[in-house]
N, C-alpha and C. Protein backbone atom coordinates (compact mmCIF):
# COMPACT_ATOMS: atom_id res chain seq x y z
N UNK A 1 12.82 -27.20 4.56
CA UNK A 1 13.26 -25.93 4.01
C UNK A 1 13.05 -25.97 2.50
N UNK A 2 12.66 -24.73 1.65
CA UNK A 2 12.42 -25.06 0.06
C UNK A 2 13.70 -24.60 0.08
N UNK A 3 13.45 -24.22 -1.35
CA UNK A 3 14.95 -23.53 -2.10
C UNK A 3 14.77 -22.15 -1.94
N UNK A 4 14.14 -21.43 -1.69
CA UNK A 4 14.04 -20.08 -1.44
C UNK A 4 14.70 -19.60 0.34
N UNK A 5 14.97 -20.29 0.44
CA UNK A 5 15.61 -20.55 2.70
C UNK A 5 14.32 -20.13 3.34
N UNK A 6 13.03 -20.27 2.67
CA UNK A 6 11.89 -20.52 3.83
C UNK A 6 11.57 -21.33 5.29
N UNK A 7 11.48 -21.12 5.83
CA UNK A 7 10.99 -22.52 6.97
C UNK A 7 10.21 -22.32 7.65
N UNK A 8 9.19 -23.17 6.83
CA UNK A 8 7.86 -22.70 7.17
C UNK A 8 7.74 -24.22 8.55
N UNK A 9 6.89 -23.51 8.98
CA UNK A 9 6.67 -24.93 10.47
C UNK A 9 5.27 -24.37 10.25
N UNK A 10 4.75 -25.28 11.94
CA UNK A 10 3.53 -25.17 12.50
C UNK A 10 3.66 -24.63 13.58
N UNK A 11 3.06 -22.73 13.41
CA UNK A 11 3.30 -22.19 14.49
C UNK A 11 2.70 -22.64 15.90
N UNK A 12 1.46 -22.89 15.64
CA UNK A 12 0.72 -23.37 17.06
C UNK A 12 1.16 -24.65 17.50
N UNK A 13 1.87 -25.73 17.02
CA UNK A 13 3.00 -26.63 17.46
C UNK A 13 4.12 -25.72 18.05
N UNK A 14 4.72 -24.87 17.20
CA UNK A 14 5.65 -24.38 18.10
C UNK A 14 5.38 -23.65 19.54
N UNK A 15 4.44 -23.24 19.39
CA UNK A 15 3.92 -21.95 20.65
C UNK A 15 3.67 -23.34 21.97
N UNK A 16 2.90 -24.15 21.25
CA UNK A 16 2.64 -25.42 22.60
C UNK A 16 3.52 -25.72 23.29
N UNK A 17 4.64 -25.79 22.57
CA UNK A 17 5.98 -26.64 23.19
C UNK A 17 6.32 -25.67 24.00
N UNK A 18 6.03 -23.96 24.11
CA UNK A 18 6.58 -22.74 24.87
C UNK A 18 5.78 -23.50 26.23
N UNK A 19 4.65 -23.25 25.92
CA UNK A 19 3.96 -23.30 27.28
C UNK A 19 4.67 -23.57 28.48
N UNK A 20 5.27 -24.98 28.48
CA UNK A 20 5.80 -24.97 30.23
C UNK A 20 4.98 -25.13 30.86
N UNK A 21 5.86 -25.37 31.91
CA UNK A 21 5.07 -25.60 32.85
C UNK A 21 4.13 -24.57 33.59
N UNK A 22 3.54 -24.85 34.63
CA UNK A 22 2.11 -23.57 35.30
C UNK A 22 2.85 -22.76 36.08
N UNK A 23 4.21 -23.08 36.86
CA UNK A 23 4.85 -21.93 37.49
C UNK A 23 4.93 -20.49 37.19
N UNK A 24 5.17 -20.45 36.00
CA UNK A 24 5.28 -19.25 35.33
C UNK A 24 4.03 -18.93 35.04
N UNK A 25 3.81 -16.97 35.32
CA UNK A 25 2.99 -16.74 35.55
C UNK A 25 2.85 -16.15 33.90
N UNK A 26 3.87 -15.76 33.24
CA UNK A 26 3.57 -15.57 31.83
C UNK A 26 5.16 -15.81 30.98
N UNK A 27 5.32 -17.13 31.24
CA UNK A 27 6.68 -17.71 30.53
C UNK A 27 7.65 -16.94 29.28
N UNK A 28 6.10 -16.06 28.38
CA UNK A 28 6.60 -15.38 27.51
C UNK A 28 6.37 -14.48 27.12
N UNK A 29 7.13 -13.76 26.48
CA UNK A 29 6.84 -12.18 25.88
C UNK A 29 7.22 -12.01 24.61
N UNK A 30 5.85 -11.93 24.08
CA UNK A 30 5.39 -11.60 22.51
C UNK A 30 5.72 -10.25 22.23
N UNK A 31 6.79 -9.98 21.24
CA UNK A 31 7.22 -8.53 20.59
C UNK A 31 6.60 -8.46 18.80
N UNK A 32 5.36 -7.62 18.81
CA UNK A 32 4.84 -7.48 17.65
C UNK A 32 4.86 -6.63 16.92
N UNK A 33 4.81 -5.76 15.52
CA UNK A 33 4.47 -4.62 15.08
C UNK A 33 3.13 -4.52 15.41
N UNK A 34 3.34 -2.75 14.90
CA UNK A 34 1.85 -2.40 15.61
C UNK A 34 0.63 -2.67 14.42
N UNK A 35 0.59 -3.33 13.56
CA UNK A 35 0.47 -3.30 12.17
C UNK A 35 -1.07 -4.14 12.99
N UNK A 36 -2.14 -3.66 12.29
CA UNK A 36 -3.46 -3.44 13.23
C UNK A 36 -4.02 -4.95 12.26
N UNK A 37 -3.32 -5.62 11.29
CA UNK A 37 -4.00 -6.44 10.28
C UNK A 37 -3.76 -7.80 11.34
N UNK A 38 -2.97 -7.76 12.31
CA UNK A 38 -2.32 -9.25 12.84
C UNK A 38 -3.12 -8.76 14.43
N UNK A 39 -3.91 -9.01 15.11
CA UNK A 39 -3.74 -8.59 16.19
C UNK A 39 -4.75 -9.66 16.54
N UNK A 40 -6.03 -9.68 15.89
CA UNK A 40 -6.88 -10.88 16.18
C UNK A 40 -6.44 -12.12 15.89
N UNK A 41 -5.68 -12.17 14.94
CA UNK A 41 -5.30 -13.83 14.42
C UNK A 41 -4.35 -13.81 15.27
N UNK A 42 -3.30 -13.11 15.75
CA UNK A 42 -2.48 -13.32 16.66
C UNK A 42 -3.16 -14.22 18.09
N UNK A 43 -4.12 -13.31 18.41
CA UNK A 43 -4.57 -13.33 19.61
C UNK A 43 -5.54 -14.58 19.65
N UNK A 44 -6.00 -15.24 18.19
CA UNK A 44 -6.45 -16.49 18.30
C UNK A 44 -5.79 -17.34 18.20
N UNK A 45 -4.63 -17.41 17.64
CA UNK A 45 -3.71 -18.52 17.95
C UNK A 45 -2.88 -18.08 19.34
N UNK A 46 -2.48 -17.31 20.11
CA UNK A 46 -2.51 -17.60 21.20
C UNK A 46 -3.14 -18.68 22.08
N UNK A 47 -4.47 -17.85 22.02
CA UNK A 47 -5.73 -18.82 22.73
C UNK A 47 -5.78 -19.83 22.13
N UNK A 48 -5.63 -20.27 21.31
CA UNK A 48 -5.67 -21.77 20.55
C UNK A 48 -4.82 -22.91 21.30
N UNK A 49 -3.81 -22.33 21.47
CA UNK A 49 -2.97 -23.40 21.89
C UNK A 49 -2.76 -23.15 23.73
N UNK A 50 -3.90 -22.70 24.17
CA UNK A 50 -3.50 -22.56 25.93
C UNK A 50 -2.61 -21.15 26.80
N UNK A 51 -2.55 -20.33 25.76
CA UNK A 51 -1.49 -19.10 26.06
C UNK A 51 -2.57 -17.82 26.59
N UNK A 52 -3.66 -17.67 26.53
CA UNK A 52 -4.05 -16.57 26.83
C UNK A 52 -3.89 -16.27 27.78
N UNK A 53 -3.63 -15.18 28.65
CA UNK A 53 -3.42 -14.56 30.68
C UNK A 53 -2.04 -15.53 30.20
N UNK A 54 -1.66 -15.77 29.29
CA UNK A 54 -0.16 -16.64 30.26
C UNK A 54 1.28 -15.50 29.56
N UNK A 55 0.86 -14.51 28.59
CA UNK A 55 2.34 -13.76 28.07
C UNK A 55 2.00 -12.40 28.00
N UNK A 56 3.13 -11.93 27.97
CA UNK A 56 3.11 -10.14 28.09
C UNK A 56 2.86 -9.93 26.22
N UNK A 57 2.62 -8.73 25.99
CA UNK A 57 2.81 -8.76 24.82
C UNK A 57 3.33 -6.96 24.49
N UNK A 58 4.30 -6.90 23.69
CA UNK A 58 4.71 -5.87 23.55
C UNK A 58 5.05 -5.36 22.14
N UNK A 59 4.24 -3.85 21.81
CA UNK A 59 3.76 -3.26 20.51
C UNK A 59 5.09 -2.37 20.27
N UNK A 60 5.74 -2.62 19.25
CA UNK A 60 6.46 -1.58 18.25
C UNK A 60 6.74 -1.77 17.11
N UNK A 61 6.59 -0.34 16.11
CA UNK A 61 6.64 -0.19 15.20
C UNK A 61 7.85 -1.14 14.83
N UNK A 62 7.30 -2.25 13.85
CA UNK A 62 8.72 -2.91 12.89
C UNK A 62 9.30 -4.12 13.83
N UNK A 63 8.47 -4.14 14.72
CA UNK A 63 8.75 -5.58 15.98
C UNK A 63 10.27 -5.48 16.54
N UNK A 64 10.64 -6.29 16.01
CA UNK A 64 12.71 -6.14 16.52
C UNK A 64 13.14 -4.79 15.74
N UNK A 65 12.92 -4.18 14.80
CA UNK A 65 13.47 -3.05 13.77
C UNK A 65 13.05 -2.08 15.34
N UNK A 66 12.10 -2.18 15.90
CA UNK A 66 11.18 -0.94 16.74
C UNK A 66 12.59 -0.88 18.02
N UNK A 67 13.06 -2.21 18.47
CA UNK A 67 13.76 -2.19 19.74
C UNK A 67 15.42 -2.02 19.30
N UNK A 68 15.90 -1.83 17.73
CA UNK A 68 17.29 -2.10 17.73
C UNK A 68 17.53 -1.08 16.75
N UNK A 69 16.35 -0.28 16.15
CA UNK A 69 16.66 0.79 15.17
C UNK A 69 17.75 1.89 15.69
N UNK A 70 18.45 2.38 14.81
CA UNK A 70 19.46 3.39 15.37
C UNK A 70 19.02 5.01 15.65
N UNK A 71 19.12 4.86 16.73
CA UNK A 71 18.61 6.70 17.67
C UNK A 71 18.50 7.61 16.97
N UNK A 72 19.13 7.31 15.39
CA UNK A 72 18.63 8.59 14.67
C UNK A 72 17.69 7.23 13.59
N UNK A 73 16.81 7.81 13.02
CA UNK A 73 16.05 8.51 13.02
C UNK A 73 14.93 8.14 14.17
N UNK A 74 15.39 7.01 14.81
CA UNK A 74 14.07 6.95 16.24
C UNK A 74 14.66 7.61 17.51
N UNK A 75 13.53 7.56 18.12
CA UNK A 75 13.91 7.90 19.30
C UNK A 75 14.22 7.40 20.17
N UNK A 76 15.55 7.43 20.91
CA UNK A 76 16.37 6.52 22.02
C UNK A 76 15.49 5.63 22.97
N UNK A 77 14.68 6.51 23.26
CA UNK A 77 13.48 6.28 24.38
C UNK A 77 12.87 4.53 23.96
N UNK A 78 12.57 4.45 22.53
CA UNK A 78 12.31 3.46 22.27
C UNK A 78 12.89 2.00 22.97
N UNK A 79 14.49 1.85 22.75
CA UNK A 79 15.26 1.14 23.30
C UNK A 79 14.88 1.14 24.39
N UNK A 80 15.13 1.98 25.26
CA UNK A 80 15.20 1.81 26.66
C UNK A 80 13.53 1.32 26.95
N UNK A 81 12.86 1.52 26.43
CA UNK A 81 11.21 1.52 27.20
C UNK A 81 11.04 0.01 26.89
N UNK A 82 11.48 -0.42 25.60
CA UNK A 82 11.63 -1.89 25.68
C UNK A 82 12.72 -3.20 26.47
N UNK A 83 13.59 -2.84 26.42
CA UNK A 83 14.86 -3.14 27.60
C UNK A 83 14.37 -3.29 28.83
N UNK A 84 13.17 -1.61 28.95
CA UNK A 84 13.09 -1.51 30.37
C UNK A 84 11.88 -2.81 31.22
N UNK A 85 11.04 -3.12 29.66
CA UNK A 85 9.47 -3.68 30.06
C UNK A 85 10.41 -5.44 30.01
N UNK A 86 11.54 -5.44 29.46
CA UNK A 86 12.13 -6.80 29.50
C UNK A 86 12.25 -7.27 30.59
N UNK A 87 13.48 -6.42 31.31
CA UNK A 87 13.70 -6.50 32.84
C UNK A 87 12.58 -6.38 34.11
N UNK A 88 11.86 -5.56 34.04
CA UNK A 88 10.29 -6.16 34.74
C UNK A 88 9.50 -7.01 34.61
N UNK A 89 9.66 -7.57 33.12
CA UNK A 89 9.08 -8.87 33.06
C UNK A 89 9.28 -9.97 32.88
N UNK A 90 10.58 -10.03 33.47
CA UNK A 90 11.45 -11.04 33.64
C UNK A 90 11.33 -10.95 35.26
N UNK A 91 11.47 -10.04 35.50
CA UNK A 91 11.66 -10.22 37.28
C UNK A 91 9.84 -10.44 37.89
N UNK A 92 8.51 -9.87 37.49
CA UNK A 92 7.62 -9.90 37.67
C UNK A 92 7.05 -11.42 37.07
N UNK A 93 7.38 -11.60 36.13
CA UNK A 93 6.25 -12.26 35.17
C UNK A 93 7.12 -13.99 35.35
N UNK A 94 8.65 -14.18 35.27
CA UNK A 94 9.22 -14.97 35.01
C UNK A 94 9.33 -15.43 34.06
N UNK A 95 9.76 -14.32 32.54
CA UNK A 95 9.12 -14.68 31.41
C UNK A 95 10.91 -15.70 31.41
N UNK A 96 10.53 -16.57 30.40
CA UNK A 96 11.84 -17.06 29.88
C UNK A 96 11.91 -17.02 28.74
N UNK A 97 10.79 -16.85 27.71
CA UNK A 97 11.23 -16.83 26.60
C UNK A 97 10.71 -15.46 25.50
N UNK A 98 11.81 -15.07 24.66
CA UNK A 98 11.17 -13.84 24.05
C UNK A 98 10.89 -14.03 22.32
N UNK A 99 9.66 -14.35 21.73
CA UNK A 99 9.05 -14.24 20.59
C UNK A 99 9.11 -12.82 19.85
N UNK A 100 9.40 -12.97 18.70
CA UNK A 100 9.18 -11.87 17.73
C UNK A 100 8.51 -12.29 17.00
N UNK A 101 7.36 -11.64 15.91
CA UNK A 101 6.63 -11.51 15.26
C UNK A 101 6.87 -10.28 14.16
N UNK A 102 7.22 -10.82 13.51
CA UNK A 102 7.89 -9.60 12.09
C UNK A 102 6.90 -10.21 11.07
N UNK A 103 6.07 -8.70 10.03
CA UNK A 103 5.44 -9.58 9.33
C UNK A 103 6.16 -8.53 7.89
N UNK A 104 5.47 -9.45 6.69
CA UNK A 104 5.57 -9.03 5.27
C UNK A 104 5.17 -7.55 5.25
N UNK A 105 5.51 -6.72 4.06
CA UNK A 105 4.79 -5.78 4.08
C UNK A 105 4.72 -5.02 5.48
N UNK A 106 5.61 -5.03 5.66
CA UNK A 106 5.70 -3.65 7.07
C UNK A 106 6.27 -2.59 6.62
N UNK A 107 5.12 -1.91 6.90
CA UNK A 107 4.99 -0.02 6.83
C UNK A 107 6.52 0.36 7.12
N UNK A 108 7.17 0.26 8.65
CA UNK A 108 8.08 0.53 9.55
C UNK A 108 9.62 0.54 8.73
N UNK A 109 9.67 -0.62 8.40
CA UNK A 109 10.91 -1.06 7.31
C UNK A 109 10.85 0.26 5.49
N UNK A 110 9.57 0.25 5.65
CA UNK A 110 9.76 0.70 4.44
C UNK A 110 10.15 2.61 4.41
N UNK A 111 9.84 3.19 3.11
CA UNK A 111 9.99 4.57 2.74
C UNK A 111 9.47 5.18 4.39
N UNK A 112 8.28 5.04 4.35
CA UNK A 112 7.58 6.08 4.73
C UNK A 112 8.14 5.67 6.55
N UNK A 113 8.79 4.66 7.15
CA UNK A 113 9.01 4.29 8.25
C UNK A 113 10.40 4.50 8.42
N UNK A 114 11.06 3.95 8.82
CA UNK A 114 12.71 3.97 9.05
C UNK A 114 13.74 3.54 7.69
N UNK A 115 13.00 3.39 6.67
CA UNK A 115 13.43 3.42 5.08
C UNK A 115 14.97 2.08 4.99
N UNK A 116 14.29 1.41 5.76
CA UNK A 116 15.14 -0.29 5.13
C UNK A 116 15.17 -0.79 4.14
N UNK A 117 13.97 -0.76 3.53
CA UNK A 117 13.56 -1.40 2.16
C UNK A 117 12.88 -0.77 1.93
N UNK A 118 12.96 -0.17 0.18
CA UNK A 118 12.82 0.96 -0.50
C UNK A 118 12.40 0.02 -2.04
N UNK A 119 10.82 -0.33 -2.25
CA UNK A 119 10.58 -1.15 -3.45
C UNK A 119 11.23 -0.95 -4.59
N UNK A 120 11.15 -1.45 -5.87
CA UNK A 120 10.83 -3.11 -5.69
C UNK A 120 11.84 -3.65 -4.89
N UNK A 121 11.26 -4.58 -4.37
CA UNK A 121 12.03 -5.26 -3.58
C UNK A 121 11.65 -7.07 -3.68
N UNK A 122 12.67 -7.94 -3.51
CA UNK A 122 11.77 -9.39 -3.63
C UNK A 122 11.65 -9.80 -2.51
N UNK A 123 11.21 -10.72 -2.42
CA UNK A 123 10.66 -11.82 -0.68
C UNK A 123 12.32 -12.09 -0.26
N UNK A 124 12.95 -12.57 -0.94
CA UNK A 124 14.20 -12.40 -0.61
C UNK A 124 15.11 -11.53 0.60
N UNK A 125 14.80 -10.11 -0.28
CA UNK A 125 15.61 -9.34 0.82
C UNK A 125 14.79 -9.11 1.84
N UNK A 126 13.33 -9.29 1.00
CA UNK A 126 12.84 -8.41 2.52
C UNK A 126 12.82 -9.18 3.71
N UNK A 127 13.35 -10.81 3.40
CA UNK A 127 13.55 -11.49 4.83
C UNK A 127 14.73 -11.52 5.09
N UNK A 128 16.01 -11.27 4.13
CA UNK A 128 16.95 -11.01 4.76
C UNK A 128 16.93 -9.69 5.82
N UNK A 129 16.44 -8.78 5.56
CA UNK A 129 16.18 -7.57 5.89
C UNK A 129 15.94 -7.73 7.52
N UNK A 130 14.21 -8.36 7.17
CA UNK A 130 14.29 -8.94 8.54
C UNK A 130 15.26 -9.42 9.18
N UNK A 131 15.22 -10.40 9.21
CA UNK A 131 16.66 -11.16 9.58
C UNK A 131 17.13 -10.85 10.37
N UNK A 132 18.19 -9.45 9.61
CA UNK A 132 19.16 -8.90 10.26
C UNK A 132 18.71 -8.11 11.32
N UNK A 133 17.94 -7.78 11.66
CA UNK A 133 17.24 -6.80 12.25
C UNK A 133 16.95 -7.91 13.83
N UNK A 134 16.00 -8.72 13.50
CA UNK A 134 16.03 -9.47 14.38
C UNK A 134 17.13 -10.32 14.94
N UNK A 135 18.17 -10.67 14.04
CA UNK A 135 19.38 -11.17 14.78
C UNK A 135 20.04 -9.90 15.63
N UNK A 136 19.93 -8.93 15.37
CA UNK A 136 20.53 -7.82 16.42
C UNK A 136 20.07 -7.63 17.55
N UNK A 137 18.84 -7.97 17.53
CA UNK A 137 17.96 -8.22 18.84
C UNK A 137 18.18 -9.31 19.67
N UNK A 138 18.34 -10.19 19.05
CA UNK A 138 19.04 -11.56 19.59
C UNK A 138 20.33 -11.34 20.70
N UNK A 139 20.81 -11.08 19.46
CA UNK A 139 22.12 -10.03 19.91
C UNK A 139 21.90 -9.22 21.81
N UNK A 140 21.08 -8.55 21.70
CA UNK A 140 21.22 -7.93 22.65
C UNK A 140 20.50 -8.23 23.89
N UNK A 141 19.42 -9.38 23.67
CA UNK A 141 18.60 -10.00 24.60
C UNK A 141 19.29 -10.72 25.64
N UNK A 142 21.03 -11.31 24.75
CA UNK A 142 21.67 -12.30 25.91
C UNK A 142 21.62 -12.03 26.97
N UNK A 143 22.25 -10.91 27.16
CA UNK A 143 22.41 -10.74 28.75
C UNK A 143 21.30 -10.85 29.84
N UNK A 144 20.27 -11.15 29.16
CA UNK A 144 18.68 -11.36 29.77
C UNK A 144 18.82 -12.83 30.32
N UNK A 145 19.26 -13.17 29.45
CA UNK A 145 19.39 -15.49 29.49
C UNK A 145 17.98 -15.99 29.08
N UNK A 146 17.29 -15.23 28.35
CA UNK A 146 15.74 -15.70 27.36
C UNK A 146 16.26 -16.72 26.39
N UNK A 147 15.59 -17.37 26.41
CA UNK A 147 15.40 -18.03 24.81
C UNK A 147 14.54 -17.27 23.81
N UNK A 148 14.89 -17.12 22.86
CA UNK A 148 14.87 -16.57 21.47
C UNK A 148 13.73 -17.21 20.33
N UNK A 149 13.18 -16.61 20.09
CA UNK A 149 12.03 -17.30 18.50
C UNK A 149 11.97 -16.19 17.73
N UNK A 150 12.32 -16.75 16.36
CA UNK A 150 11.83 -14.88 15.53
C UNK A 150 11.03 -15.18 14.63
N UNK A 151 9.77 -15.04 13.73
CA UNK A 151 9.51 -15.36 12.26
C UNK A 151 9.01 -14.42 11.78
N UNK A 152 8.25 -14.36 10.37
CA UNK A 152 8.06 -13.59 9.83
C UNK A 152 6.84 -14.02 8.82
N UNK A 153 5.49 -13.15 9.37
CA UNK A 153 4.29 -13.53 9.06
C UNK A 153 3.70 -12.76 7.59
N UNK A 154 3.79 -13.95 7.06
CA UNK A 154 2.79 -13.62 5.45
C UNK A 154 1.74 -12.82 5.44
N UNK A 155 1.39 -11.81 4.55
CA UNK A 155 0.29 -10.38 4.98
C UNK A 155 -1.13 -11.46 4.68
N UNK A 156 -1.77 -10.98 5.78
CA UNK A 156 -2.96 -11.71 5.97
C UNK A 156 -4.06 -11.91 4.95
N UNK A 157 -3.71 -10.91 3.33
CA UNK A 157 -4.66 -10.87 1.93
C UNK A 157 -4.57 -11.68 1.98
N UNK A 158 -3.10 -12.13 1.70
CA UNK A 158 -2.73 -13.34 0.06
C UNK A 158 -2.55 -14.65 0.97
N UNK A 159 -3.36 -14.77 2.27
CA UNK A 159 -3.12 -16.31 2.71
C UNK A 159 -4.57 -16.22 3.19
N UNK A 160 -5.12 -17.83 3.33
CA UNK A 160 -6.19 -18.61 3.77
C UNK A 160 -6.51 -17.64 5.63
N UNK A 161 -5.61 -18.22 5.79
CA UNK A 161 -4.54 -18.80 7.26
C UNK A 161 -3.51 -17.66 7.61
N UNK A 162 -3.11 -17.67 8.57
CA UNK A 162 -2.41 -16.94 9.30
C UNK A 162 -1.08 -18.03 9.23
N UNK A 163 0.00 -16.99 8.35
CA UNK A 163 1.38 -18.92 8.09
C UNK A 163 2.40 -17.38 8.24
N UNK A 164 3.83 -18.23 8.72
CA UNK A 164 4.52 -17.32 8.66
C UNK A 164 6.49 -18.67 8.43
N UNK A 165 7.29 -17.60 8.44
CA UNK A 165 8.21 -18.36 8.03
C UNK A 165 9.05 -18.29 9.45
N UNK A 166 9.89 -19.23 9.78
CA UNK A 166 10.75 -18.98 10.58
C UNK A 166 11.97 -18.22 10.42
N UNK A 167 12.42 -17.40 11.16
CA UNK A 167 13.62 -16.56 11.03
C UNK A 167 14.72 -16.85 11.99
N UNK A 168 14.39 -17.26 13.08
CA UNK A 168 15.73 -17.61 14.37
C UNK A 168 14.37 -18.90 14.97
């Protein structure tokens, strides 16, 4: 951990250890923003580490912000359509574990989205921000009995690499 409460790991170490065993027909379910800059690097570190055909993957605006935002200003429907793709793919898929993917610089959080963070703003809040957002999700996944991963991915300019920090 630095002094800033970063924790940075090695995501494709972490994703390996998901794998599991072959029973499961897709052990996990990836919750991403729809943010169009992460979708290939996502989808190569998937495949990198043995995951491709093996997880569901599911698109909303602001990742956990998309499934726990409050009915005003989104629309209820949201909740439920994600809740709903949980419980089918838990009973279909045998997922056990549920990944979030929250990145820097999300549209969703900001003015023009559900207005969380309103610039300037530092790296600071905006992962507390996260954070909280994704611990509410946490929050509400229990009753599922998933295991939990959250982080929060560095905007794909200002890195080499696809790096992100851990959040849960």
């Amino acid at each position: 951990m630095t002094d800033n409460h970063v924790h940075l790991i090695d995501f494709a170490a972490y994703l390996k250890d998901l794998v599991g065993d072959a029973d499961h027909k897709a052990p996990l379910l990836l919750l991403t923003c729809m943010d169009f800059r992460f979708f290939v690097m996502i989808a190569e570190i998937m495949e990198s580490v043995g995951l491709t055909g093996k997880y569901d993957h599911v698109i909303l605006a602001g990742a956990a912000l998309g499934a726990v935002v409050p009915e005003e200003p989104a629309e209820p429907a949201w909740h439920q359509t994600f809740f709903d793709h949980v419980k089918l793919a838990k009973k279909l898929h045998k997922i056990r574990f549920l990944l979030v993917m929250e990145h820097r610089g999300c549209g969703a959080y900001g003015p023009d989205g559900f207005n969380l963070l309103v610039p300037p703003f530092s790296e600071e809040t905006e992962r507390r921000v996260h954070m909280e957002q994704t611990r509410k999700l946490q929050e509400r996944i229990v009753p599922y009995g998933l295991h939990f991963g959250a982080f929060i991915l560095n905007e794909p300019e200002k890195t080499e690499t696809l790096t992100c920090d851990q959040l849960i």
